[in-house]
Protein backbone atom coordinates (compact mmCIF):
# COMPACT_ATOMS: atom_id res chain seq x y z
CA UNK A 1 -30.33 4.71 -21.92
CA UNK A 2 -28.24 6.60 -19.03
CA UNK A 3 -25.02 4.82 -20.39
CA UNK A 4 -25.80 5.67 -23.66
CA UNK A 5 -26.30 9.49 -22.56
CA UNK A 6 -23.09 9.34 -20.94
CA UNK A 7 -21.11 8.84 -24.28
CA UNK A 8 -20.72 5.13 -23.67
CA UNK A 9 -20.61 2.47 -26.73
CA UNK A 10 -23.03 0.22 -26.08
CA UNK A 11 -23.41 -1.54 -29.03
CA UNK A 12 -22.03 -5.66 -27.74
CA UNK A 13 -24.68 -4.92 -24.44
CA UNK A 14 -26.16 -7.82 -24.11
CA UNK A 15 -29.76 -8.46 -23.63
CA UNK A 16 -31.69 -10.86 -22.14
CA UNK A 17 -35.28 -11.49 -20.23
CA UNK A 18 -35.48 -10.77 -16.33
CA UNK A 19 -34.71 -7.47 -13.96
CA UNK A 20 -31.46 -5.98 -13.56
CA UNK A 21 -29.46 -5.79 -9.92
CA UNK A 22 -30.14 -3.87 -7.60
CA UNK A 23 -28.15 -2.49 -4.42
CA UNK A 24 -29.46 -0.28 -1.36
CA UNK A 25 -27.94 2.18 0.70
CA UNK A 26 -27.97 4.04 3.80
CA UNK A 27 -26.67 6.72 4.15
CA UNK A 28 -24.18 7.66 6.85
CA UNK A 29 -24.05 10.69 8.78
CA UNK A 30 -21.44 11.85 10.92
CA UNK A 31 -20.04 8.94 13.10
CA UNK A 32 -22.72 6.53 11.95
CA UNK A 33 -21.58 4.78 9.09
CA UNK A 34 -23.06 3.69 5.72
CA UNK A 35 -24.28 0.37 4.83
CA UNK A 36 -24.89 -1.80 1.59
CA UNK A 37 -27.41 -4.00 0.90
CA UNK A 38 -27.04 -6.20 -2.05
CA UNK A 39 -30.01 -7.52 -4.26
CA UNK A 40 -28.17 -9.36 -7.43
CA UNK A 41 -29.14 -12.27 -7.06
CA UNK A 42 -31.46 -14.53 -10.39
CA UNK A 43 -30.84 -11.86 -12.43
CA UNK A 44 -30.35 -11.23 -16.20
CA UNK A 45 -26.89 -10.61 -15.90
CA UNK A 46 -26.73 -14.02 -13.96
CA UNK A 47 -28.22 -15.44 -17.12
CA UNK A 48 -25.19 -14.37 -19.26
CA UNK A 49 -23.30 -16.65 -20.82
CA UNK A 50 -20.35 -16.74 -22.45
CA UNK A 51 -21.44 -18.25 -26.08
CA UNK A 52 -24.21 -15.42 -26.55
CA UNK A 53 -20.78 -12.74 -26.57
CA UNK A 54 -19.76 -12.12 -29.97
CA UNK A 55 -15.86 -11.80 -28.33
CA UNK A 56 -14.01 -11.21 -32.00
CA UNK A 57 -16.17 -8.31 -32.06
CA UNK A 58 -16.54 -7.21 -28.49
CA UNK A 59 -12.54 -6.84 -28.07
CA UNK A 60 -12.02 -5.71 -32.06
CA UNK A 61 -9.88 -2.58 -31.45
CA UNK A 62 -9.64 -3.03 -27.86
CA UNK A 63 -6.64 -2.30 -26.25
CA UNK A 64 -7.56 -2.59 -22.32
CA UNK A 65 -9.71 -4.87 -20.63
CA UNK A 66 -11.29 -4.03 -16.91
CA UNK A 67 -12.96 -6.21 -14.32
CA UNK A 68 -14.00 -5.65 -11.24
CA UNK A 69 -14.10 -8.26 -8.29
CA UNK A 70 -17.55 -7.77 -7.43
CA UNK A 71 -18.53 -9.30 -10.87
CA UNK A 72 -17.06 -12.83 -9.90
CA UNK A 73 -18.62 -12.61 -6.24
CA UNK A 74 -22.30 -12.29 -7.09
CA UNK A 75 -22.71 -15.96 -8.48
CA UNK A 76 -20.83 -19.15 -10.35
CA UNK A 77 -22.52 -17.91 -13.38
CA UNK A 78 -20.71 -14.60 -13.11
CA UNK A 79 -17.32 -15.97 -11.72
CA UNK A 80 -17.11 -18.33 -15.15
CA UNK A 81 -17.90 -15.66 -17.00
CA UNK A 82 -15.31 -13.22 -15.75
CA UNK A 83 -12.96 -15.87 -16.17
CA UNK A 84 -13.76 -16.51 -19.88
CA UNK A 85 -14.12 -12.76 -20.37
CA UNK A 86 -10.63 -12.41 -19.46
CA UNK A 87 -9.28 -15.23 -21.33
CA UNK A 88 -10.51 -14.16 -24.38
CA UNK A 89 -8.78 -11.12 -23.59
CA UNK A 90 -5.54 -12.18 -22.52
CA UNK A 91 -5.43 -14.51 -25.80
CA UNK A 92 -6.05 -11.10 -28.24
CA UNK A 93 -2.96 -9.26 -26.27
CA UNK A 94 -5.53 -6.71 -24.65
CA UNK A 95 -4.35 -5.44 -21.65
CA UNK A 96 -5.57 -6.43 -18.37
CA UNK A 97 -6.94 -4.46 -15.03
CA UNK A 98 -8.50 -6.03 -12.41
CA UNK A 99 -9.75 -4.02 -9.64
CA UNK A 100 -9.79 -5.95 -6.49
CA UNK A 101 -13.10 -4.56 -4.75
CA UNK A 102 -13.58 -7.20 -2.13
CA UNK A 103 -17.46 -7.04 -1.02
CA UNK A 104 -17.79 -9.27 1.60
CA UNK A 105 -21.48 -9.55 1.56
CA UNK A 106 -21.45 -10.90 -1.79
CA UNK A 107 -19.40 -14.21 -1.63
CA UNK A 108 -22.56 -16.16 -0.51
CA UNK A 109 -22.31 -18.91 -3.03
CA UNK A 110 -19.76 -21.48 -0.61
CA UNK A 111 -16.60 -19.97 -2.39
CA UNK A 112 -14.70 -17.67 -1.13
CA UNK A 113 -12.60 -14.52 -2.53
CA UNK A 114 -9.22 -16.06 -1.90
CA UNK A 115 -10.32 -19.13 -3.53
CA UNK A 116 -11.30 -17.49 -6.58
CA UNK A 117 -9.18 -14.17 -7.19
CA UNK A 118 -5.85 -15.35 -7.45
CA UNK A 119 -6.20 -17.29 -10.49
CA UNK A 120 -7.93 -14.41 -12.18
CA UNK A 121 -5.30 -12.20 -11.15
CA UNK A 122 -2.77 -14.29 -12.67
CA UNK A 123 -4.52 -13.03 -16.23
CA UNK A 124 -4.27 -9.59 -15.47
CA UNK A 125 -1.50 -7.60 -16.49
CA UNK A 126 -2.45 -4.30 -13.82
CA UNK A 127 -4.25 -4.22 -10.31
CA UNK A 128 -5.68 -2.23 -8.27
CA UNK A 129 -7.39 -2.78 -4.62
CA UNK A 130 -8.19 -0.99 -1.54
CA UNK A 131 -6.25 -1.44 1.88
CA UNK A 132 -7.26 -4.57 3.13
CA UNK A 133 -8.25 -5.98 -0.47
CA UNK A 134 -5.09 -8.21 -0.87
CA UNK A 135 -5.53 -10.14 2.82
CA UNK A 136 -9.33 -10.42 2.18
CA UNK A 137 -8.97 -11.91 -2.12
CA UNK A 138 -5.26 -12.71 -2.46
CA UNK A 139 -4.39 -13.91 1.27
CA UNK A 140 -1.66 -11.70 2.02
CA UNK A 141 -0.64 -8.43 3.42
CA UNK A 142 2.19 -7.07 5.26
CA UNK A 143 2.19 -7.07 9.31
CA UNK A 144 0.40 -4.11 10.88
CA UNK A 145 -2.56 -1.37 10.12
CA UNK A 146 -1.45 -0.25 7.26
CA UNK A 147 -0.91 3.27 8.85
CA UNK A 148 2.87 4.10 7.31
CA UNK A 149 3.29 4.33 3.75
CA UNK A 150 6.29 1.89 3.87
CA UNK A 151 3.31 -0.05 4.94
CA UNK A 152 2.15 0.22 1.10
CA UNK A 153 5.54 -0.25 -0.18
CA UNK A 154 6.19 -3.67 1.55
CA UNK A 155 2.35 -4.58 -0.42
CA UNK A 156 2.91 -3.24 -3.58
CA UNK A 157 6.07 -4.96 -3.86
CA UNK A 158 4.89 -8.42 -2.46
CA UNK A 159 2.52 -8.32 -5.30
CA UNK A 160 4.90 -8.00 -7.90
CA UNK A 161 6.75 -10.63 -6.14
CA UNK A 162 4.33 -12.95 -6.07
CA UNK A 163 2.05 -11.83 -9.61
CA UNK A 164 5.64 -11.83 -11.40
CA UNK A 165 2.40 -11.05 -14.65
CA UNK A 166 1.54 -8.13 -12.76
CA UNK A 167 3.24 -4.99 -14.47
CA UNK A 168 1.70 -1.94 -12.08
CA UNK A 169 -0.25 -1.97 -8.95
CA UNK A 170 -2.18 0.94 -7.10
CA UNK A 171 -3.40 0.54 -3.89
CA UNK A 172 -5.69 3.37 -2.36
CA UNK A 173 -5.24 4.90 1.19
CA UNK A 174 -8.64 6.11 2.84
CA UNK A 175 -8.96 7.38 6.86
CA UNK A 176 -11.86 8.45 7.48
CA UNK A 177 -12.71 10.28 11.27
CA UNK A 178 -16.51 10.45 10.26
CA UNK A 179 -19.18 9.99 7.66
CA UNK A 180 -18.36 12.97 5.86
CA UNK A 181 -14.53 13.64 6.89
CA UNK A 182 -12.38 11.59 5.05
CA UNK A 183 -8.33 12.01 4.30
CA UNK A 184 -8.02 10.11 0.78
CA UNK A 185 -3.86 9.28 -1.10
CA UNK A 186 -3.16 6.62 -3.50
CA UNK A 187 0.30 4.20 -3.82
CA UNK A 188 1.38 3.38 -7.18
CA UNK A 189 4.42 0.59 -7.82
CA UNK A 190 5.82 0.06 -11.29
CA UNK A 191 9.07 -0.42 -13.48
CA UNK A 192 9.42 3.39 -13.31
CA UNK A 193 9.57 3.49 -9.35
CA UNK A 194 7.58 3.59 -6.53
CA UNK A 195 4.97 6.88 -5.89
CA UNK A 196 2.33 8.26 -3.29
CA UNK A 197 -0.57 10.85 -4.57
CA UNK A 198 -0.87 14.24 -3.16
CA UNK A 199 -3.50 13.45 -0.17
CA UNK A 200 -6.86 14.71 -0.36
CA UNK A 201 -8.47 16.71 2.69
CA UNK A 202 -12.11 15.92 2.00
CA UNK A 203 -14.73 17.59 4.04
CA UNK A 204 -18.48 17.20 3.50
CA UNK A 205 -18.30 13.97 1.52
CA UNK A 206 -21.43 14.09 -0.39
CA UNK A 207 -21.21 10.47 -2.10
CA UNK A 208 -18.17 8.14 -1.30
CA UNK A 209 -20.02 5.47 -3.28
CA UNK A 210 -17.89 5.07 -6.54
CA UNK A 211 -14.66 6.91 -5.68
CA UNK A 212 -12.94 4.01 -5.80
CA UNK A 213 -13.97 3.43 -9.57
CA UNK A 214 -13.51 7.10 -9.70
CA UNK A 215 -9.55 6.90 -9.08
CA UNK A 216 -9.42 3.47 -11.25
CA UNK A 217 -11.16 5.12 -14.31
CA UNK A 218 -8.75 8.11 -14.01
CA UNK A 219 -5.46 6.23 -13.25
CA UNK A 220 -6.69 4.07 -16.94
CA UNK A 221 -7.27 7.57 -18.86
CA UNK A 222 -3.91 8.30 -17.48
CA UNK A 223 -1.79 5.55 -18.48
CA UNK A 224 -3.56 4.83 -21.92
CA UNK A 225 -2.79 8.56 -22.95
CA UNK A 226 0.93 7.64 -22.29
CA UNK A 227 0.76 9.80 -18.59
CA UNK A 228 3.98 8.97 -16.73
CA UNK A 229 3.02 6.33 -13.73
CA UNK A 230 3.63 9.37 -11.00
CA UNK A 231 1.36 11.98 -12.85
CA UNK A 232 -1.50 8.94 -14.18
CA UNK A 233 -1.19 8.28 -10.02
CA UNK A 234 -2.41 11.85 -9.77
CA UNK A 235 -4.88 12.10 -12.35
CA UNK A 236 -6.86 9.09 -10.49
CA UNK A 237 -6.43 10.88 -7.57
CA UNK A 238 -8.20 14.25 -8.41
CA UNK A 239 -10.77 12.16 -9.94
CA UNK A 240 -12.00 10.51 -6.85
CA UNK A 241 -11.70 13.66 -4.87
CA UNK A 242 -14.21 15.16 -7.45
CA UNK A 243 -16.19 11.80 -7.21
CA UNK A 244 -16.62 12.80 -3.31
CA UNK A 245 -18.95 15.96 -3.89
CA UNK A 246 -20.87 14.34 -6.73
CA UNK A 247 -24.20 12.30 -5.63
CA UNK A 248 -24.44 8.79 -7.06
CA UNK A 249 -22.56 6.13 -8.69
CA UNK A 250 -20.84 7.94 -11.81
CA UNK A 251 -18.09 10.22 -11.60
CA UNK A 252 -19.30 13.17 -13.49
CA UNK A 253 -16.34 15.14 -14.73
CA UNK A 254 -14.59 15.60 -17.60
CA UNK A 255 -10.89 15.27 -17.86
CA UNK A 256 -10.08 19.21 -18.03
CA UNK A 257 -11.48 19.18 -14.90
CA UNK A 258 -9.82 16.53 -13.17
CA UNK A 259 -6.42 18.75 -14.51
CA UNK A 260 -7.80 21.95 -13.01
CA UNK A 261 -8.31 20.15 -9.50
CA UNK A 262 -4.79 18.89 -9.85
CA UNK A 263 -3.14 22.37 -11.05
CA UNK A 264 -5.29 24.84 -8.47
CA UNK A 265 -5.67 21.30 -5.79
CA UNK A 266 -9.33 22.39 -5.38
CA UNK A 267 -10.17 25.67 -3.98
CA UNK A 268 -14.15 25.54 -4.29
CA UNK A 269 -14.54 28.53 -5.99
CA UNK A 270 -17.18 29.14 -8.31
CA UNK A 271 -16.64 29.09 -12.28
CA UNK A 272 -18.50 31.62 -13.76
C-alpha cells in the first residue's frame, strides 16, 4: 500500500466495498493553464460513516487533528462526517487545522462553501487557506487584489477577529506569469507577531499539484516540534518549493532536506 510505503500508520483505515476517487489533470504548459477534473462522486469514502470509526482509538495519543476543505465539498455524506470527525476531536483537546482549499468544482451538492465552512472553522483551533480562500468559504476578504502584503495583514487579522478560536493563521501568496514560472511566499499571524516567508523564485515548475499540502504539512512538522511561528513559517515554505520539482501528489522529502533548502535557499546543485 503506497501510504503504507511512505511510513504512514494506517492501522484505523477504514475499509469498505466500492472504487476509490479519482481526479484528472491536464497539464499546463507555458501560458496555457492546468485544469482539474473531479471524479468522487458514489464512492467508498462516500459510504463512510461515522459509527464504523473506532474514534477512542483513532485519536488515542493524538495531539493534532487536520482537515482539508475539499473533504466536506465532495458530498453530505462527507460534510457530516468532517463535522463529527472534528467534534470528536475538539471534545479529546486535540488540536485543530483546517486547511481551507476551496475547489469550486466540487460544491455540486446545492450547498455552498460559505454555507458550510464557517461552522467547521469555528472547531478549529489553526487555519490555513490560499488567497482568495476566505471570500470564496468564509465570505470575507479585505478590499483589493491582494497584491501588497499589508493586503495579508488586514486578512490574517480579520480572521482572528472574527474566529476569536482561531490561535494562528497562514495564508499562502502564489503569482504565477506562466505554467511553469511561478513566484511563491507565505503570511503567518499569531500571538508571537505577524511574519512573511522568504519568497520563492520557481522556474520550471514540474508539479504544482500538492504544494499547497506541501507548505501545510511542513508549517505542522514545524510547530509540533516547538519551531518558533517565524522559522515553522519557513520550514512550510521550503517544503512547497521542493514540492514544485517533484512529479505527483506527495511531497517527497525528508525534513533535513527541507533545512538544507532553507540554509543554502536552493542552489540546484547536485549531491553526490
Amino acid at each position: 500500500m503506497a501510504i503504507r510505503a511512505a511510513g504512514v500508520d494506517a492501522t484505523h483505515v477504514a475499509r469498505l466495498p466500492g472504487r476509490m476517487g479519482l481526479y484528472f489533470l491536464e497539464e499546463g504548459a507555458d501560458l496555457r493553464s492546468g485544469c482539474v477534473v473531479y471524479d468522487r462522486q458514489d464512492t467508498a469514502f462516500c459510504a463512510l460513516e461515522a459509527e464504523r470509526v473506532d474514534w477512542d482509538a483513532a485519536f488515542d495519543g493524538v495531539s493534532w487533528f487536520h482537515v482539508s476543505g475539499i473533504t466536506p465539498a465532495i458530498a453530505p455524506s462527507t460534510r457530516d462526517l468532517t463535522q463529527h470527525a472534528l467534534q470528536e476531536a475538539k471534545a479529546r483537546g486535540v488540536h485543530i487545522s483546517i486547511d481551507l482549499n476551496h475547489r469550486e468544482r466540487l460544491w455540486q451538492y446545492g450547498q455552498s462553501a460559505t454555507d458550510i465552512m464557517p461552522a467547521l472553522v469555528e472547531l478549529a483551533d489553526t487555519l490555513m487557506a490560499g488567497r482568495g480562500d476566505c471570500a470564496a468559504c468564509l465570505g470575507f476578504s479585505p478590499d483589493g487584489d491582494g497584491s501588497s502584503n499589508d493586503w495579508y495583514e488586514e486578512l490574517s487579522a480579520d480572521v482572528l477577529c472574527r474566529f476569536p478560536n482561531i490561535s494562528r493563521v497562514a495564508v499562502t501568496i502564489r503569482n504565477s506569469s506562466s505554467a511553469d514560472h511561478h513566484r511563491w511566499a507565505a503570511h503567518f499571524r499569531s500571538s508571537e507577531g505577524s511574519f512573511f516567508s522568504r519568497t520563492y523564485d520557481l522556474h520550471n515548475v514540474v508539479d504544482r499539484v500538492g504544494t499547497g499540502d506541501g507548505f501545510s504539512a511542513g508549517l505542522i512538522f514545524g510547530l509540533i516540534n516547538k519551531m518558533a511561528g517565524a522559522d515553522a513559517l519557513e520550514f512550510g515554505a521550503a517544503a512547497n518549493a521542493l514540492k514544485h520539482s517533484i512529479a505527483g501528489d506527495a511531497n517527497m522529502v525528508t525534513a533535513d532536506e527541507v533545512h538544507a533548502m532553507i540554509e543554502s535557499g536552493g542552489t540546484g546543485r547536485l549531491r553526490r
